[in-house]
PDB file of N, CA and C in Angstrom:
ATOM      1  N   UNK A   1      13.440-103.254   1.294  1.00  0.00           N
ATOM      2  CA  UNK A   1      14.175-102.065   1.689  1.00  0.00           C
ATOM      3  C   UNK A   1      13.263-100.948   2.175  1.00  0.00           C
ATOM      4  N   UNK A   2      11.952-101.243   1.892  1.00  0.00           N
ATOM      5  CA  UNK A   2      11.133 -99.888   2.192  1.00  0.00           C
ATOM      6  C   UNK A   2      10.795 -99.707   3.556  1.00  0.00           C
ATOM      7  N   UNK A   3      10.963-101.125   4.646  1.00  0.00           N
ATOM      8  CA  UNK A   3      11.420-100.717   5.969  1.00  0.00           C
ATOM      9  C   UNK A   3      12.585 -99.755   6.297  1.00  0.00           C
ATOM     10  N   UNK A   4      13.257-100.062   6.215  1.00  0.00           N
ATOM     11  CA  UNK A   4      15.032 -99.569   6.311  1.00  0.00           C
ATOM     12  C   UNK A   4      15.047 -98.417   5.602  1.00  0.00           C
ATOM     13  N   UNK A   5      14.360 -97.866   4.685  1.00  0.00           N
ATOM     14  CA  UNK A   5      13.868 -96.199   4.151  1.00  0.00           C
ATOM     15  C   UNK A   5      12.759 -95.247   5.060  1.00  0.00           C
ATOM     16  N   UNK A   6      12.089 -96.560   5.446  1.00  0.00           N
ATOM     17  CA  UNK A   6      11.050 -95.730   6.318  1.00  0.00           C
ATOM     18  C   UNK A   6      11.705 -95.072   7.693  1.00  0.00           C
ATOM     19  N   UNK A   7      12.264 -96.171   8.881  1.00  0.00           N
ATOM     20  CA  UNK A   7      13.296 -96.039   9.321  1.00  0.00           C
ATOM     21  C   UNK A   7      14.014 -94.382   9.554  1.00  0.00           C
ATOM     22  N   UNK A   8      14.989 -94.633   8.271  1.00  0.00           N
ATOM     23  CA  UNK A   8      16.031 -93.582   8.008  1.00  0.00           C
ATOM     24  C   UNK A   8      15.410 -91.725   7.790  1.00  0.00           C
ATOM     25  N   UNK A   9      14.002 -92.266   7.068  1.00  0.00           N
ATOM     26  CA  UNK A   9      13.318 -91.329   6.889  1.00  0.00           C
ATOM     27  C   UNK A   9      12.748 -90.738   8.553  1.00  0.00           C
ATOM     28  N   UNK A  10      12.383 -91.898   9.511  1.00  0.00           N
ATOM     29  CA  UNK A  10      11.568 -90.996  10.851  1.00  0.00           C
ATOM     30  C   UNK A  10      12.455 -90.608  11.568  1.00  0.00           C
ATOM     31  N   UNK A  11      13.876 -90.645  11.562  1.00  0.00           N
ATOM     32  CA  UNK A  11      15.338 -91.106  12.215  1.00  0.00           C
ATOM     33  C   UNK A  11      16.515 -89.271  11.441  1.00  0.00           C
ATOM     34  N   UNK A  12      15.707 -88.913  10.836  1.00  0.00           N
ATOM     35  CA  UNK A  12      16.516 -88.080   9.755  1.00  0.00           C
ATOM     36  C   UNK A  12      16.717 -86.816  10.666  1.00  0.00           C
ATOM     37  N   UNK A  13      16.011 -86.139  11.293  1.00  0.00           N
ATOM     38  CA  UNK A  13      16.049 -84.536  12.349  1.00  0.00           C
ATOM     39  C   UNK A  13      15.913 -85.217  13.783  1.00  0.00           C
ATOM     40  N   UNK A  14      16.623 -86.564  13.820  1.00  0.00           N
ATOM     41  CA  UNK A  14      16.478 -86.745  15.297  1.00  0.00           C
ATOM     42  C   UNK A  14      17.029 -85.588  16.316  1.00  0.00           C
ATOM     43  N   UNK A  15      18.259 -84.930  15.653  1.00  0.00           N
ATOM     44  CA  UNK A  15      19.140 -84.487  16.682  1.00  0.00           C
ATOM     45  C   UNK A  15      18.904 -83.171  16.617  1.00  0.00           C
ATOM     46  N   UNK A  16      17.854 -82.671  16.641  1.00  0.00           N
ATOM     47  CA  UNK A  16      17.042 -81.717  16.795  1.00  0.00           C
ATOM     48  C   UNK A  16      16.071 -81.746  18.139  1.00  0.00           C
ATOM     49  N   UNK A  17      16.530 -83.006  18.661  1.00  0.00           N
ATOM     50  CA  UNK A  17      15.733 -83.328  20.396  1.00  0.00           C
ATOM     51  C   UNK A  17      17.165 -82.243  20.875  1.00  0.00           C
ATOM     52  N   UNK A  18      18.096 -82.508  20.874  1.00  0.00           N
ATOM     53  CA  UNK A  18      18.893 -82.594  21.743  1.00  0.00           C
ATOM     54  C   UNK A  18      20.144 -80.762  21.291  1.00  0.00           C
ATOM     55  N   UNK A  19      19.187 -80.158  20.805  1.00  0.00           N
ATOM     56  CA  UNK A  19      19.830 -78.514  20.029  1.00  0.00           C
ATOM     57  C   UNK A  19      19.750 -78.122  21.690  1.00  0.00           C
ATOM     58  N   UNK A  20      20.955 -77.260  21.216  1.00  0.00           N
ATOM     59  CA  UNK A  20      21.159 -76.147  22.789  1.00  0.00           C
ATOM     60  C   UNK A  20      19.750 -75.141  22.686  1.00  0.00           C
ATOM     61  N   UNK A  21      19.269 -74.740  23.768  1.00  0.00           N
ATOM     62  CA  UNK A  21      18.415 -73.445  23.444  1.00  0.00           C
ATOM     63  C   UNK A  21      18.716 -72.123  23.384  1.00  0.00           C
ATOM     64  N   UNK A  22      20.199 -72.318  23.615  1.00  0.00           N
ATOM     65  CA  UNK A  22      20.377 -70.847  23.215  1.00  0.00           C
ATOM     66  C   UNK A  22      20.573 -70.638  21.581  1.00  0.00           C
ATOM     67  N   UNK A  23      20.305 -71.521  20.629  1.00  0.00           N
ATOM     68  CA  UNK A  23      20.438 -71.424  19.098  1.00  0.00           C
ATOM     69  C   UNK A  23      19.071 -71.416  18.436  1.00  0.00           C
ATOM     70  N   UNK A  24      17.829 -72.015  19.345  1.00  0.00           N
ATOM     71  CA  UNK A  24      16.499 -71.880  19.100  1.00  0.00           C
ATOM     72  C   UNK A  24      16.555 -70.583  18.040  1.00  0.00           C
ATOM     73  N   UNK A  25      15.540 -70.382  16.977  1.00  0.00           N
ATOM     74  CA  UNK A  25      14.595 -71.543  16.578  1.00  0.00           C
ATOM     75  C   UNK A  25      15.737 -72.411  15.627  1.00  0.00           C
ATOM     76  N   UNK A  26      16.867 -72.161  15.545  1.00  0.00           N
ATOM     77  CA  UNK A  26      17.354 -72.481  14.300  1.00  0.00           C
ATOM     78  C   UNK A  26      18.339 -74.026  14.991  1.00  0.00           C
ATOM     79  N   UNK A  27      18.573 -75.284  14.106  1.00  0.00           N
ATOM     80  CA  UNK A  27      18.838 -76.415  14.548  1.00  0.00           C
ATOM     81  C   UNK A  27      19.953 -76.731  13.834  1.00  0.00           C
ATOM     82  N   UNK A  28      21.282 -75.630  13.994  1.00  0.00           N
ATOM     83  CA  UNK A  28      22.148 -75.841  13.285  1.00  0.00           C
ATOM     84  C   UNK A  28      23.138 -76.669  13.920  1.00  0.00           C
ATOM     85  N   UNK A  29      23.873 -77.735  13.372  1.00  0.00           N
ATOM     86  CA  UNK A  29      24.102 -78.818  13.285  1.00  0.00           C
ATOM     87  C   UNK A  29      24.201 -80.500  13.677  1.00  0.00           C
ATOM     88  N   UNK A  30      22.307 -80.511  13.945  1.00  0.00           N
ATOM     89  CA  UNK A  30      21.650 -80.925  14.625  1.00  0.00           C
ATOM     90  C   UNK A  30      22.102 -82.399  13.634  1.00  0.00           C
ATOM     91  N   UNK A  31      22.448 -82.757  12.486  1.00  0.00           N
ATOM     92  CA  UNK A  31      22.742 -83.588  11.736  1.00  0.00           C
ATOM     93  C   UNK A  31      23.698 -84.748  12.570  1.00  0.00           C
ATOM     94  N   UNK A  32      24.474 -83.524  12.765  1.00  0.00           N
ATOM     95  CA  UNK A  32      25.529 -84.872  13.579  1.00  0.00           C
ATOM     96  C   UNK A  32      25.520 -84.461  15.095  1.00  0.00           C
ATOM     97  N   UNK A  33      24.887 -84.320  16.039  1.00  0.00           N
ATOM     98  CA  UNK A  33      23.963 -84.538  16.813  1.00  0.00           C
ATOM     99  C   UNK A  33      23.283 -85.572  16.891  1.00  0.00           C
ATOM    100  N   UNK A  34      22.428 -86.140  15.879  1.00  0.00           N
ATOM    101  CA  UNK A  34      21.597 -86.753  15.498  1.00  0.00           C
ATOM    102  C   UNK A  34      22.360 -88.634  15.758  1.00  0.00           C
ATOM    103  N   UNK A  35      23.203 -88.294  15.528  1.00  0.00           N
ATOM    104  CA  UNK A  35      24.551 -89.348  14.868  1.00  0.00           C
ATOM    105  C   UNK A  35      24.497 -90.240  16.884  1.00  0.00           C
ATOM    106  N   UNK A  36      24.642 -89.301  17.597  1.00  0.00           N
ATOM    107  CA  UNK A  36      24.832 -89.808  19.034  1.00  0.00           C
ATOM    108  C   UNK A  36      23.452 -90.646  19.201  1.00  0.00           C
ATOM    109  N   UNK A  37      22.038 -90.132  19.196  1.00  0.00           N
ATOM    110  CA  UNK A  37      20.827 -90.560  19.561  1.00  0.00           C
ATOM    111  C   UNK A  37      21.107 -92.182  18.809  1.00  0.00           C
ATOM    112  N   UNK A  38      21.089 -92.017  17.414  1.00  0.00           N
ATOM    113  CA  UNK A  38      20.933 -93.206  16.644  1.00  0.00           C
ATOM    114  C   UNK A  38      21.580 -94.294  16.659  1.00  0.00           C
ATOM    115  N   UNK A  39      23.062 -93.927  17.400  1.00  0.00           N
ATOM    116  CA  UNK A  39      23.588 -95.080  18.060  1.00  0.00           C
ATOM    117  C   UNK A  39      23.522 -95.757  19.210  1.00  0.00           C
ATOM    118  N   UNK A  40      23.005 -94.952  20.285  1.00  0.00           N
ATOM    119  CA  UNK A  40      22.597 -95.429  21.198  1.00  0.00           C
ATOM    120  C   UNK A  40      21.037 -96.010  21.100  1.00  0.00           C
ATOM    121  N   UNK A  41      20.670 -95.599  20.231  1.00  0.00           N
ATOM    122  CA  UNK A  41      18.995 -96.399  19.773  1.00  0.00           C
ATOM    123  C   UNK A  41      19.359 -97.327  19.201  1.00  0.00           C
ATOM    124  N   UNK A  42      20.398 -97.690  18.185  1.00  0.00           N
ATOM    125  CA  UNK A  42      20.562 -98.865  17.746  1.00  0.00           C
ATOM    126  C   UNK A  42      21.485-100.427  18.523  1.00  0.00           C
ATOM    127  N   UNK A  43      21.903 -99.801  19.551  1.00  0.00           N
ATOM    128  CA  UNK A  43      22.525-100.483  20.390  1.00  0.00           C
ATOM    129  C   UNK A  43      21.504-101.303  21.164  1.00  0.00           C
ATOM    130  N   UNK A  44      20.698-100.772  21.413  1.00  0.00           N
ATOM    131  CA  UNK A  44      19.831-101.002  22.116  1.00  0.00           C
ATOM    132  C   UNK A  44      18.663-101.792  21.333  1.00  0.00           C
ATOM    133  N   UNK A  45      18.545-101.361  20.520  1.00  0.00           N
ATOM    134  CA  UNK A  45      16.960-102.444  19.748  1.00  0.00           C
ATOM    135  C   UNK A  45      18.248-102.984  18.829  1.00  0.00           C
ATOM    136  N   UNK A  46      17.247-104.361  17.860  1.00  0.00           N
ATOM    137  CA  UNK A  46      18.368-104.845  17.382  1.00  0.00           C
ATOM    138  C   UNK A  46      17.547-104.279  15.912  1.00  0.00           C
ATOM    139  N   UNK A  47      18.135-104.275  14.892  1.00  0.00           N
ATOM    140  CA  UNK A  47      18.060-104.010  13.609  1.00  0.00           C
ATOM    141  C   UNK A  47      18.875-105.180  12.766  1.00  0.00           C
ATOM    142  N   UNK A  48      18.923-104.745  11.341  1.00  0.00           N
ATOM    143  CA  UNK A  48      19.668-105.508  10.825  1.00  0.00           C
ATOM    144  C   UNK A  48      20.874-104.370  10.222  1.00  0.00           C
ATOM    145  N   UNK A  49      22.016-104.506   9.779  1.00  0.00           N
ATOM    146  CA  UNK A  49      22.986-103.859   9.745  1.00  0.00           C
ATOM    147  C   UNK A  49      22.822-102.732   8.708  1.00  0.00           C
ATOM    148  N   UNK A  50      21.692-103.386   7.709  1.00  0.00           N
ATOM    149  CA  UNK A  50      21.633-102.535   6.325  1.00  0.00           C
ATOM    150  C   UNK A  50      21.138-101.131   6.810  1.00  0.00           C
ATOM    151  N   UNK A  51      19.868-101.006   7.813  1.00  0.00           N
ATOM    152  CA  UNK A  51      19.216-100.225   8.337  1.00  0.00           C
ATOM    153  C   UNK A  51      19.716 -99.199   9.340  1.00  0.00           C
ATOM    154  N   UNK A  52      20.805-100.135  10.017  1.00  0.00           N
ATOM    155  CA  UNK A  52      21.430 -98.780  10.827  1.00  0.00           C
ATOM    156  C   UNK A  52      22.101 -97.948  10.068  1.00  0.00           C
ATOM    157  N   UNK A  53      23.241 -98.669   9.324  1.00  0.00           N
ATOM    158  CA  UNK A  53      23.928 -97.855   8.626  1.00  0.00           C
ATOM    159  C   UNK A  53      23.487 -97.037   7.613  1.00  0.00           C
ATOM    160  N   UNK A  54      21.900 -97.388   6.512  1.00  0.00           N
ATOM    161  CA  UNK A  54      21.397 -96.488   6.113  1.00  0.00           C
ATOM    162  C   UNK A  54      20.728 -95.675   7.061  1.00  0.00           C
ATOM    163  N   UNK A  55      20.408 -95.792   8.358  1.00  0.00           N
ATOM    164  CA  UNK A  55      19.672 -94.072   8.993  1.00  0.00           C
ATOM    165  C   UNK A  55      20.678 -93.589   9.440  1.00  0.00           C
ATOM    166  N   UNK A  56      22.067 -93.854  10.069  1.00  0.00           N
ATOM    167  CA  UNK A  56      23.184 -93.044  10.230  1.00  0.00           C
ATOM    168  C   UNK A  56      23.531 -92.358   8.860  1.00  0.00           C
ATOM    169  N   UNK A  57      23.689 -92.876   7.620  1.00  0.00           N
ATOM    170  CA  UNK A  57      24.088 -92.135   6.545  1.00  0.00           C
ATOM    171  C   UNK A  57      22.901 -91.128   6.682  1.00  0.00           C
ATOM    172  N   UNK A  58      21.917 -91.083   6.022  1.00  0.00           N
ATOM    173  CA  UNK A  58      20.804 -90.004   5.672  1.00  0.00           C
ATOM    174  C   UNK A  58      20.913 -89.093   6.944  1.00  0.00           C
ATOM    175  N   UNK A  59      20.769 -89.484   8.230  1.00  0.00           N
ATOM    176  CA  UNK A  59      21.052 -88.610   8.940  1.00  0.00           C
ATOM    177  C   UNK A  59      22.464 -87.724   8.737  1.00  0.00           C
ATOM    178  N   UNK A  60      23.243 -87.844   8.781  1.00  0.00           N
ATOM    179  CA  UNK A  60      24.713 -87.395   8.615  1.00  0.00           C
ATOM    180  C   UNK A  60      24.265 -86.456   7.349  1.00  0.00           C
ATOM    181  N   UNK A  61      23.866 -86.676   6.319  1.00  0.00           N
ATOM    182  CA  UNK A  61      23.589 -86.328   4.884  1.00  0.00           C
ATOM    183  C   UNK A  61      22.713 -85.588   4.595  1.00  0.00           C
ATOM    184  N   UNK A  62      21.800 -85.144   5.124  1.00  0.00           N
ATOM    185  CA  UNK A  62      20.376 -84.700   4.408  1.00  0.00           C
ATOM    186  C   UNK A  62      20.472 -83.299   4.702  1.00  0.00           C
ATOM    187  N   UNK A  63      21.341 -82.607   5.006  1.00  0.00           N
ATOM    188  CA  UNK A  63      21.400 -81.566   4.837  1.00  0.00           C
ATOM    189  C   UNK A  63      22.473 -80.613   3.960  1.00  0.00           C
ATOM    190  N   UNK A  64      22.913 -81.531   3.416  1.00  0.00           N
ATOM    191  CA  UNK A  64      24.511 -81.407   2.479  1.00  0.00           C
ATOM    192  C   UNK A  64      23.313 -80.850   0.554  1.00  0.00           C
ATOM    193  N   UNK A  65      24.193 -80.177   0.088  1.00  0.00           N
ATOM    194  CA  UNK A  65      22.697 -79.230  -0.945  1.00  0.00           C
ATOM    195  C   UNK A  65      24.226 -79.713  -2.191  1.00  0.00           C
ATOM    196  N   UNK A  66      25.157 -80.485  -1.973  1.00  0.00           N
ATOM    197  CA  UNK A  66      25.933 -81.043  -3.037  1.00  0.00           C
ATOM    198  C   UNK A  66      26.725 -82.188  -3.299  1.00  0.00           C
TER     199      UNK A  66
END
């Protein structure tokens, strides 16, 4: 699993490529943002299922404080 953590972990502020600049410096709700990149990256390379769906979760998630 420590692939598929590593993964989710480099995969986590993806959607922080793709913030408007008029919200600079701040990357608010770049989370699910993030959600578009990672599917079209996963479409594209193949993975195994455990891995997409854990870097879509953590992405979606890692900014939730409950």
């Amino acid at each position: 699993y420590s692939f598929s953590i590593a993964i989710a972990g480099l995969f986590h502020d993806v959607g922080k490529i793709i913030t408007p600049k008029d919200i600079y410096p701040k990357h608010i709700g770049h989370e699910f943002r993030g959600t578009k990149i990672h599917e079209a990256f996963f479409k594209r390379h193949r993975f195994d299922s455990y891995t997409k769906e854990l870097t879509i979760l953590v992405g979606k998630n890692h900014m939730r404080t409950s």
